[in-house]
Protein backbone atom coordinates (compact mmCIF):
# COMPACT_ATOMS: atom_id res chain seq x y z
CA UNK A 1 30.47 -21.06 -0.92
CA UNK A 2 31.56 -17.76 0.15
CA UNK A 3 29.53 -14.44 -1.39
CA UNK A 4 30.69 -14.01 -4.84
CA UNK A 5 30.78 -11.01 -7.51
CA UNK A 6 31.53 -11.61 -10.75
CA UNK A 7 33.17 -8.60 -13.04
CA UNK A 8 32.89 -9.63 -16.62
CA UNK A 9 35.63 -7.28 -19.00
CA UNK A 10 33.25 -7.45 -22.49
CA UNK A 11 33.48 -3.73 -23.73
CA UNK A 12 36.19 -3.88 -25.88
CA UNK A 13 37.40 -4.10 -29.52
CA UNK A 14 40.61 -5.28 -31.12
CA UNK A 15 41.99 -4.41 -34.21
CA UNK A 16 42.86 -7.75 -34.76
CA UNK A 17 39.07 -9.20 -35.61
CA UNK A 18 38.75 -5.92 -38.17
CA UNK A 19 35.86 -5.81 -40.21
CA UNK A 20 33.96 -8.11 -37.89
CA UNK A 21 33.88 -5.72 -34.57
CA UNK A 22 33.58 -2.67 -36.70
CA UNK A 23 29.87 -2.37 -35.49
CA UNK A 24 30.35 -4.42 -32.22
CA UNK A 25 32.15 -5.55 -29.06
CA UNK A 26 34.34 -8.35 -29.29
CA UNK A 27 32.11 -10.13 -26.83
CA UNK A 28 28.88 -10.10 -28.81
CA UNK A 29 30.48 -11.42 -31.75
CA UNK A 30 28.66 -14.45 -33.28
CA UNK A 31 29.56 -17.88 -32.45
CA UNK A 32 28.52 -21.56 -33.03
CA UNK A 33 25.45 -20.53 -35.22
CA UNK A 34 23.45 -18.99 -32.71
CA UNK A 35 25.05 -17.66 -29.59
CA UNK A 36 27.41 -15.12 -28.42
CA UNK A 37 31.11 -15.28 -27.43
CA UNK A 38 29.54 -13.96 -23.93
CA UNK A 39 27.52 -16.61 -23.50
CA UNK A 40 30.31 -18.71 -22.67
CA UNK A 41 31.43 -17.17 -19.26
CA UNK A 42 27.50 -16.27 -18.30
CA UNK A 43 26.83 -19.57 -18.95
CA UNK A 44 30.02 -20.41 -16.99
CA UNK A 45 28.70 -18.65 -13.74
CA UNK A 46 25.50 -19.63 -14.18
CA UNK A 47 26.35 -23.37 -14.08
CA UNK A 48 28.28 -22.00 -10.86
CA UNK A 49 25.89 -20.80 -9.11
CA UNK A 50 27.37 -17.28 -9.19
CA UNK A 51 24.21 -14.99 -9.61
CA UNK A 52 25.52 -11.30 -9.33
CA UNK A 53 27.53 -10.01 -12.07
CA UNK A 54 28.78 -6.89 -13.40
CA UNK A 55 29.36 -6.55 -17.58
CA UNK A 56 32.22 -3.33 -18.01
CA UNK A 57 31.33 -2.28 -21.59
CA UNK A 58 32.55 0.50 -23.26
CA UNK A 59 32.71 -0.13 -27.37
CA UNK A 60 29.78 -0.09 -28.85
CA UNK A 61 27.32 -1.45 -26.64
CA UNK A 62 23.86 -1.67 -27.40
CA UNK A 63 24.41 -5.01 -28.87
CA UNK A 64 26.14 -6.39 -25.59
CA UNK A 65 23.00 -4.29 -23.91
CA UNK A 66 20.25 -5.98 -25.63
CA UNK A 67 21.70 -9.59 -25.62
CA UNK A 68 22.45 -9.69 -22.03
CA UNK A 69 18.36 -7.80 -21.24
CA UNK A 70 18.30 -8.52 -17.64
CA UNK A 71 20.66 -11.61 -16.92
CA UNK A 72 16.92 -13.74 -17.62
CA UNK A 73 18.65 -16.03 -20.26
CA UNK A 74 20.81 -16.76 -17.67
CA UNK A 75 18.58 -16.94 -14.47
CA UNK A 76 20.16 -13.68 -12.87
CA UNK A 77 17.07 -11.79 -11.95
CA UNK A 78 15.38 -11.90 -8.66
CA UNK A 79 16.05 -10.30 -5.09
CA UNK A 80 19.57 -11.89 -4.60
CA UNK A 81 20.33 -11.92 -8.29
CA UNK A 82 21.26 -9.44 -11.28
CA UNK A 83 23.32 -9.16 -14.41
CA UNK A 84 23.88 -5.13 -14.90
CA UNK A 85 26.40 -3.74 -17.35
CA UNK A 86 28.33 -0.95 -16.39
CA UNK A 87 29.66 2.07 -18.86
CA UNK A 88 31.94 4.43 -18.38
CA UNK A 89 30.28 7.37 -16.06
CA UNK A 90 30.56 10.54 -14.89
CA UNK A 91 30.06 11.92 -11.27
CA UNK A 92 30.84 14.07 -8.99
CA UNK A 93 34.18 12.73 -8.85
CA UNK A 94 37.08 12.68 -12.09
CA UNK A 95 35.80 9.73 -14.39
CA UNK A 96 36.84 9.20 -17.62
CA UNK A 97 36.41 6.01 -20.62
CA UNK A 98 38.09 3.12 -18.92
CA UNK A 99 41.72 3.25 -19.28
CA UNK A 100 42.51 -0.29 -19.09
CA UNK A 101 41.41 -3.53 -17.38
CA UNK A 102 42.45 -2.76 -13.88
CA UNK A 103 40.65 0.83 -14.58
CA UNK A 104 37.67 -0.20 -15.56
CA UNK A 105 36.98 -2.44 -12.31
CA UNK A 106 38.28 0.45 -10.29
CA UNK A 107 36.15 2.71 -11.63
CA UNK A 108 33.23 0.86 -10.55
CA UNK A 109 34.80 0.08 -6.59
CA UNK A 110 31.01 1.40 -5.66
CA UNK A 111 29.37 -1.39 -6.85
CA UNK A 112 31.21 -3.91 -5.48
CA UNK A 113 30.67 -2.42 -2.24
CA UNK A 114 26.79 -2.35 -3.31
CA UNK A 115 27.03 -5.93 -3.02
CA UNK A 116 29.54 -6.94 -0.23
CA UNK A 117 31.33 -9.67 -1.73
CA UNK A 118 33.57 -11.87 0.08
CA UNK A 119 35.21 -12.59 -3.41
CA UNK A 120 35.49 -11.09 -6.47
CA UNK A 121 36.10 -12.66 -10.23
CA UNK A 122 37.35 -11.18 -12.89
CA UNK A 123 36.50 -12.98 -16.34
CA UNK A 124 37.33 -11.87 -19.75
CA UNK A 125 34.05 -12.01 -22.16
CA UNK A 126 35.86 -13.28 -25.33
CA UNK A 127 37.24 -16.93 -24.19
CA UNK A 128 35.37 -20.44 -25.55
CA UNK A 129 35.90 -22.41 -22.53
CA UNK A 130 33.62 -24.85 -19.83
CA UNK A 131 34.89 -24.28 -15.97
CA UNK A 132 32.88 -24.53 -12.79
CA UNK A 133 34.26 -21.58 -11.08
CA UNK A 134 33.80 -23.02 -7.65
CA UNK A 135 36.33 -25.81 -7.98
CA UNK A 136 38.56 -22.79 -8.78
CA UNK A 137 37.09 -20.59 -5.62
CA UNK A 138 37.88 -23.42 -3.87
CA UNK A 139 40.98 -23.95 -4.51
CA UNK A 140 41.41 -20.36 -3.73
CA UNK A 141 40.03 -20.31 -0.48
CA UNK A 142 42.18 -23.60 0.76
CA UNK A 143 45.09 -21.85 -0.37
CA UNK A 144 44.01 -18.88 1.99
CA UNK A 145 45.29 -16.77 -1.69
CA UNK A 146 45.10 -12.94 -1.87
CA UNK A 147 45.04 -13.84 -5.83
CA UNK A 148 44.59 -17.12 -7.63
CA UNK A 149 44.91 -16.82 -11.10
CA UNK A 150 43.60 -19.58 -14.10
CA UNK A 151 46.45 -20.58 -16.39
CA UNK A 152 46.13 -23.52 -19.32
CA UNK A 153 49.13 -24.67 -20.99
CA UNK A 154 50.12 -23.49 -24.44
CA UNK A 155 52.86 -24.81 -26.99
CA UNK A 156 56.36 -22.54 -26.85
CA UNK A 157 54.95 -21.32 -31.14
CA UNK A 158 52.38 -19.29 -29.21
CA UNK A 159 53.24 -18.50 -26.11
CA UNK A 160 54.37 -15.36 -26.43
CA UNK A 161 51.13 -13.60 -27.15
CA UNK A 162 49.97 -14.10 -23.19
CA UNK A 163 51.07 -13.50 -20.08
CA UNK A 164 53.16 -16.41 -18.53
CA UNK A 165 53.55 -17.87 -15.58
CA UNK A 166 55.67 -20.78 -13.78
CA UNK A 167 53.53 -22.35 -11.20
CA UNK A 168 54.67 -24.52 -8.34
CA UNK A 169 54.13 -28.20 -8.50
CA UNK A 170 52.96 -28.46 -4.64
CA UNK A 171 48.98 -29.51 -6.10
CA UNK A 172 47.98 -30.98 -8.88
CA UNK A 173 45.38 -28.67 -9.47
CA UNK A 174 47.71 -26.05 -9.01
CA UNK A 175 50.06 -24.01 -6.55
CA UNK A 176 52.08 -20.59 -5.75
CA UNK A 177 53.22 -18.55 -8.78
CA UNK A 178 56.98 -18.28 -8.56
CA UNK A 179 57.22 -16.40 -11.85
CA UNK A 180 55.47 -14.05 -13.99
CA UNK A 181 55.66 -12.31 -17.31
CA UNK A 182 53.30 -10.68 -19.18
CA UNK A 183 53.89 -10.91 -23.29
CA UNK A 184 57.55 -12.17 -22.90
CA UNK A 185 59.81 -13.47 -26.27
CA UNK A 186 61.36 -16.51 -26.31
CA UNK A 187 60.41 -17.51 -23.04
CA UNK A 188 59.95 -21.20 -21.94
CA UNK A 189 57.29 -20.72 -19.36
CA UNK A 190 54.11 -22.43 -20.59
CA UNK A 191 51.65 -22.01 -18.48
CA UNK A 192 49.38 -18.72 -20.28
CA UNK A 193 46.74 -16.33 -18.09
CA UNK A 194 43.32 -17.05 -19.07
CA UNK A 195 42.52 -13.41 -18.00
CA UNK A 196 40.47 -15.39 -14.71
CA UNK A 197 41.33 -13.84 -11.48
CA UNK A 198 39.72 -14.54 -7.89
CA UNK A 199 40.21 -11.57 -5.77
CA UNK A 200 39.99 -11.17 -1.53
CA UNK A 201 37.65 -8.01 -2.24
CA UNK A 202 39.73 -5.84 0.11
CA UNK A 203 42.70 -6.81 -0.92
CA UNK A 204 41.37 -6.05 -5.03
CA UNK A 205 40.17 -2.64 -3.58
CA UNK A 206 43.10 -1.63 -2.14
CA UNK A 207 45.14 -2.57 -5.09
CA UNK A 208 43.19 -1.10 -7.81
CA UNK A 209 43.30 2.69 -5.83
CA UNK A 210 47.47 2.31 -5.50
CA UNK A 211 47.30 1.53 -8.97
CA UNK A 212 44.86 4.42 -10.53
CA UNK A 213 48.13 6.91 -9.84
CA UNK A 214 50.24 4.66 -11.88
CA UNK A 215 50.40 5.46 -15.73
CA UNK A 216 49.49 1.82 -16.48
CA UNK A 217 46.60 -0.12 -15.25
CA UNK A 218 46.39 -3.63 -16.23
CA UNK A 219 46.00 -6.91 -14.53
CA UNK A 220 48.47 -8.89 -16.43
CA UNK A 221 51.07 -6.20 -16.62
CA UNK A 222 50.49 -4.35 -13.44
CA UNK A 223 48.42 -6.00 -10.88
CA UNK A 224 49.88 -9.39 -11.15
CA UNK A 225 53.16 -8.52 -10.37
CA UNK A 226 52.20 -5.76 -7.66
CA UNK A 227 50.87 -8.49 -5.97
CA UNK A 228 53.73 -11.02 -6.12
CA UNK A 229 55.65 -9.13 -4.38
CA UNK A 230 54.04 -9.19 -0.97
CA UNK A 231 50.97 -11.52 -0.86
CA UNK A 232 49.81 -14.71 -1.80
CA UNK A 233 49.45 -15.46 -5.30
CA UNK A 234 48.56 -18.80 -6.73
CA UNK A 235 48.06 -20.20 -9.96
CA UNK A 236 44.97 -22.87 -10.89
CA UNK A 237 45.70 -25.26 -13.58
CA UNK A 238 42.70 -25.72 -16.16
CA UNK A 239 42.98 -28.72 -17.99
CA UNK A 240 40.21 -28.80 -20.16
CA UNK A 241 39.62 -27.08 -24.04
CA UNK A 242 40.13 -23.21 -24.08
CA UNK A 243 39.46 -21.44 -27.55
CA UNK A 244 40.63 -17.77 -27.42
CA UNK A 245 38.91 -15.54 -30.45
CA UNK A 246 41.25 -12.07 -30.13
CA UNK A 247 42.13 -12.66 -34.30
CA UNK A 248 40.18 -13.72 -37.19
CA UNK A 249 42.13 -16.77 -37.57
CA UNK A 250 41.85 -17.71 -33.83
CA UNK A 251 37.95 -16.92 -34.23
CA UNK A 252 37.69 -19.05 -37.57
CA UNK A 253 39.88 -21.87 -35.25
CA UNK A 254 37.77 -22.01 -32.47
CA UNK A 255 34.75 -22.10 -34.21
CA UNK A 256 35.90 -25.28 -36.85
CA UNK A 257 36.32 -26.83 -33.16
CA UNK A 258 32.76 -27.39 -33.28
CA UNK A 259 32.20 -29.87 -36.21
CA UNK A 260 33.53 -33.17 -36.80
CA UNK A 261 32.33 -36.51 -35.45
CA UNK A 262 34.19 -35.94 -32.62
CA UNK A 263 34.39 -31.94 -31.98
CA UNK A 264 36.70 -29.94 -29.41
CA UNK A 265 33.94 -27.83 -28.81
CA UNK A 266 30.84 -29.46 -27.74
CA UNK A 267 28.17 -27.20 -26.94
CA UNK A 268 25.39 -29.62 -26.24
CA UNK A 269 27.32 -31.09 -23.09
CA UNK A 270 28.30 -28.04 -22.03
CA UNK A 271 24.62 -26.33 -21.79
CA UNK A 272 25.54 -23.44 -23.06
CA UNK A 273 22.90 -20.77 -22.82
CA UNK A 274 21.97 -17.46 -25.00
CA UNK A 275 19.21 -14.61 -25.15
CA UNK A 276 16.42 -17.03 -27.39
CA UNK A 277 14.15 -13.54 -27.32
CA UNK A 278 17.41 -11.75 -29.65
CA UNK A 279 15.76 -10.45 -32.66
CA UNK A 280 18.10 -11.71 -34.76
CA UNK A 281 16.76 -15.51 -33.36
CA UNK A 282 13.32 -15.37 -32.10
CA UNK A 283 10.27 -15.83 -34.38
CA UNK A 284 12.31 -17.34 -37.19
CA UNK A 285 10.47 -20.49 -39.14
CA UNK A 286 12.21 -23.72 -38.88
CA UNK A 287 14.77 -24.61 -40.90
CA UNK A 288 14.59 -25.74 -44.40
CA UNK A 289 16.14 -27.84 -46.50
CA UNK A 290 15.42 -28.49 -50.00
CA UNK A 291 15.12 -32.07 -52.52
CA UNK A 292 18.42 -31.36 -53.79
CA UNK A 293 20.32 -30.00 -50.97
CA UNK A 294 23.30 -31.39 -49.98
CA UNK A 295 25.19 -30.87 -46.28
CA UNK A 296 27.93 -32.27 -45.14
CA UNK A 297 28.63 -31.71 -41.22
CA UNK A 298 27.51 -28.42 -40.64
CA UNK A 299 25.76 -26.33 -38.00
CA UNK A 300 22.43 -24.16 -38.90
CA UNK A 301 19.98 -23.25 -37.02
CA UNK A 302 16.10 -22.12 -37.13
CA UNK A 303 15.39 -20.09 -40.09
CA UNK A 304 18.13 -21.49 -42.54
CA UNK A 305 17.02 -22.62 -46.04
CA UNK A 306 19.25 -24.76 -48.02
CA UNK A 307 18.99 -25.91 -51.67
CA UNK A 308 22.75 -25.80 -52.66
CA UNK A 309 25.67 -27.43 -51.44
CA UNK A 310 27.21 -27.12 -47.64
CA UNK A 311 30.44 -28.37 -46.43
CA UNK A 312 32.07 -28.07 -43.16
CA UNK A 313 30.78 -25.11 -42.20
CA UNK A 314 28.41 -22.87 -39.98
CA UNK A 315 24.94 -20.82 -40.74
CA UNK A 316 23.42 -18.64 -38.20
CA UNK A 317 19.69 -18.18 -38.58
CA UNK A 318 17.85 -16.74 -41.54
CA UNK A 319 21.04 -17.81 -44.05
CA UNK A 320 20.02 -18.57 -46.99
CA UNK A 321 21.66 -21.03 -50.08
CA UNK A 322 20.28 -21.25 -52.99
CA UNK A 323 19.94 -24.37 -55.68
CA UNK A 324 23.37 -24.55 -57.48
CA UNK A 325 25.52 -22.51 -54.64
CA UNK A 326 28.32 -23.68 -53.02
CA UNK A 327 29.31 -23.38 -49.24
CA UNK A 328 32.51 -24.52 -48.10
CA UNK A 329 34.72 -24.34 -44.82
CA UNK A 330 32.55 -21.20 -44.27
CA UNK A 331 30.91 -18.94 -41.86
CA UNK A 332 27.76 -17.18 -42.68
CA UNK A 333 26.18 -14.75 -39.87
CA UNK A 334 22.33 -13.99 -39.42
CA UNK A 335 20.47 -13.52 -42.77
CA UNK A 336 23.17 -13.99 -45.15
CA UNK A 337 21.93 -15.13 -48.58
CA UNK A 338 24.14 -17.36 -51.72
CA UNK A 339 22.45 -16.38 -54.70
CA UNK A 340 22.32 -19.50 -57.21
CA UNK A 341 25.96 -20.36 -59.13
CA UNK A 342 27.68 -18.87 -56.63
CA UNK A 343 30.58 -20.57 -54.24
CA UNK A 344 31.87 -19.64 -51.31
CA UNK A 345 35.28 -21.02 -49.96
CA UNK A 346 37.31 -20.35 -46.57
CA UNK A 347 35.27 -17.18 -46.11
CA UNK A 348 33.20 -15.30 -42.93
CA UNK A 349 30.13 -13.34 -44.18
CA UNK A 350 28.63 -11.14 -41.61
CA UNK A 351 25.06 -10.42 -40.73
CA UNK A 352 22.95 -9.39 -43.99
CA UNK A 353 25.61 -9.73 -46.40
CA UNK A 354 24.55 -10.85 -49.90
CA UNK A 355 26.66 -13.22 -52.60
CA UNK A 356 25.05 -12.70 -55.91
CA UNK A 357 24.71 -15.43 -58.61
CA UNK A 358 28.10 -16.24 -60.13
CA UNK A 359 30.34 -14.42 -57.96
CA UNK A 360 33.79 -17.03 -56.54
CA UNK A 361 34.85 -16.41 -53.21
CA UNK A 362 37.91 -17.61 -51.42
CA UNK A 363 40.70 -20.52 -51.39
CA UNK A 364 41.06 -23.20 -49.60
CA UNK A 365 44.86 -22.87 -49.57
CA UNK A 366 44.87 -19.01 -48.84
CA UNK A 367 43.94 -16.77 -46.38
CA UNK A 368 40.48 -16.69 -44.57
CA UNK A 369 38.05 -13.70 -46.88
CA UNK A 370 36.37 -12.16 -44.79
CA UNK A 371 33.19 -9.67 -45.87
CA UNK A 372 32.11 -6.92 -43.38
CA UNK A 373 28.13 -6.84 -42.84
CA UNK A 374 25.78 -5.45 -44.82
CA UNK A 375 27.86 -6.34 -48.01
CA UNK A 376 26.80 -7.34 -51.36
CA UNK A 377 29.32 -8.89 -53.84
CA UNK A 378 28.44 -8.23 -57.27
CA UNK A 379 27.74 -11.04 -59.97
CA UNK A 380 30.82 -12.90 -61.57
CA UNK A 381 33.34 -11.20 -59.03
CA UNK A 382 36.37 -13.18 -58.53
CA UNK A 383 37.79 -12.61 -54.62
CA UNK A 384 40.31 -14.87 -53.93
CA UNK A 385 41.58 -16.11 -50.35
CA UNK A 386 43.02 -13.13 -47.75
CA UNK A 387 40.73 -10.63 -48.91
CA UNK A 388 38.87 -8.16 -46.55
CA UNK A 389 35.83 -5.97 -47.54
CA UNK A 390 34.47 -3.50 -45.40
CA UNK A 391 31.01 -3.23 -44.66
CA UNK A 392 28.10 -2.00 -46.01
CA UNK A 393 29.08 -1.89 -49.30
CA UNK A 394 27.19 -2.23 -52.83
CA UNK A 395 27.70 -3.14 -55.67
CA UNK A 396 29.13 -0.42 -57.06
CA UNK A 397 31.76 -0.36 -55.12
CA UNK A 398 33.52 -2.81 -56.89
CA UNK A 399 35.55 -1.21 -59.21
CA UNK A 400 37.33 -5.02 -60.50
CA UNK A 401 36.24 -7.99 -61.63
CA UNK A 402 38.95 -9.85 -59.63
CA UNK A 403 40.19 -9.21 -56.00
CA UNK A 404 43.67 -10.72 -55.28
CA UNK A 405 44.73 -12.08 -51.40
CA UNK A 406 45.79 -9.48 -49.21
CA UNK A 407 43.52 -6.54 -51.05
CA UNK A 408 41.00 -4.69 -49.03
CA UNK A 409 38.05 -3.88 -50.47
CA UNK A 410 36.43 -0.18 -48.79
């Protein structure tokens, strides 16, 4: 296979996952009940033999800095090999925070050089997906493409939230993009962008400087249809699942996909790797769960213990239930605790968030409640479905007894 760089766009927040990337990046946000949205594209190019990549992080990064170490996790160290994240800078030259998703690959131009690649691929870090990027390199190369993009294909309900594409039907796998749109209404192309682009490395160099004069500088919106115009742009067809996590409800979604007798997601298969030596993992004691537990499909991990009731739903490490609580079509992140009496319904707890004896959270019929980390819920509160509270809070700062959908506690 021809010398490949990998650029992975993980620095980011959106408004859209609230509470839950107040403290954090999008692509360190918790998934599965014990690894990292990340993990799924490092895992991706790992399983690809694609050993040198670049993480652009911006937003709050330590956490993306500490899970991703060295690449180790992911067998990117050694002479050829390397996982580096790369922040905003400043140098000699005008720098500034990355202005967008073509800007912050142009902004690092020098290390791409660094590393002479032949091709370059530019991921997004927040997609739940399995591909072997070389079947899509491939495809690239025998196409003798300037671009190949990765499309799936998404209902006409939803459509409208990605870019879209119509692709010729000259491969099965795939063929040259006849039309593109990024974000349209009411349109009836369905194939959507997974935000995966293969790149001739001159070609992506010369681009990205035209477009740092422009006032825009996005792949979807800009780069794509730059490109279009002159050169040889292709689109690859993925078939397989694709979970996208940019809203809470997408995020709740795509992780559900994971139990069942028969789940979407199946993360065993796909040997999906994470960073085992992340504090909020390593030296935990196995899991435990108690006489008069009960569970019904869920995921947990090392660390758990579980003496209530668990439905349908996902613990990270260190959660704990206690005897008489109630967990239901729930997620609870690292070292989350149900006091006794207490149930939880349709609801995401984040890390170190506390449910005290008594308190009824969430509807199945409503809204997803969702509690910001660090959080702990008072004794007999009622917080019914669609409620978000902000982090960090006590319980003091409960001034009600009852929370109704579509309240936000701060």
């Amino acid at each position: 296979m021809a010398q490949v760089l990998a650029m992975i766009l993980a620095g980011g927040r959106v408004g859209e996952l609230d509470v839950l990337t107040f403290f954090r990046p999008k692509s360190v946000l918790p998934y599965g009940g014990l690894y990292r949205v990340i993990d799924f594209p490092m895992s991706n190019l790992m399983h690809s033999d694609i050993e040198n990549v670049g993480i652009l992080s911006q937003y709050r990064p330590f956490e993306l800095i500490g899970h991703i170490a060295n690449g180790e996790p992911w067998d990117m160290t050694g002479r050829h090999r390397c996982a580096v994240i790369l922040p905003p800078f400043q140098g000699r030259g005008a720098s500034d925070w990355y202005k967008g998703t073509a800007d912050a690959v142009y902004q690092n131009i020098d290390f791409i050089r660094l590393n002479d690649p032949e091709i370059v691929v530019v991921l997004s870090g927040d997609h739940i997906y399995r591909m072997d990027y070389r079947k899509l390199i491939e495809f690239h190369l025998e196409k003798n493409a300037d671009l190949t993009v990765a499309f799936t294909r998404v209902s006409p309900e939803e459509s409208s939230r990605f870019g879209l594409a119509s692709i010729d039907e000259e491969d099965p796998r795939g063929g040259r993009l006849t039309e593109y749109r990024e974000k349209p209404k009411n349109s009836q192309l369905e194939w959507a962008s997974l935000t995966i682009y293969v790149f001739r490395t001159e070609l992506l160099i010369a681009t990205l400087k035209e477009n740092a004069a422009s006032p825009s500088h996005e792949f979807g919106k800009d780069i794509i249809p730059m490109l279009m115009e002159k050169h040889r742009v292709y689109g690859y067809k993925h078939s397989g699942y694709w979970g996208y996590t940019r809203t809470i409800q997408e995020y709740y979604r795509t992780s559900m996909d994971l139990l069942g007798n028969t789940p979407k997601v199946d993360i065993r298969s796909w040997e999906l790797r994470t960073n085992m030596a992340d504090s909020h993992i390593r030296d935990r004691q196995p899991a435990f769960v108690g006489p008069l537990a009960s569970l019904e499909d869920v995921f947990f991990h090392c660390g758990c213990s579980i003496r209530g009731r668990v439905a349908r739903s996902i613990l990270f490490p260190g959660v704990t239930v206690e005897e008489g609580a109630v967990v239901e079509d729930s997620i609870l992140f690292f070292d989350s605790t149900v006091r006794s009496g207490a149930v939880l319904t349709h609801t995401i707890a984040d890390t170190d968030c506390v449910i005290s004896e008594g308190a009824d959270i969430g509807d199945p019929g409503d809204g997803l409640t969702v509690i910001g980390m660090e959080t702990t819920v008072p004794e007999k509160v009622r917080i019914r479905g669609g409620v978000t509270i902000h982090p960090k809070l006590k319980t003091g700062s409960f001034s009600k007894k009852e929370y109704l959908g579509g309240e936000v506690v701060q």
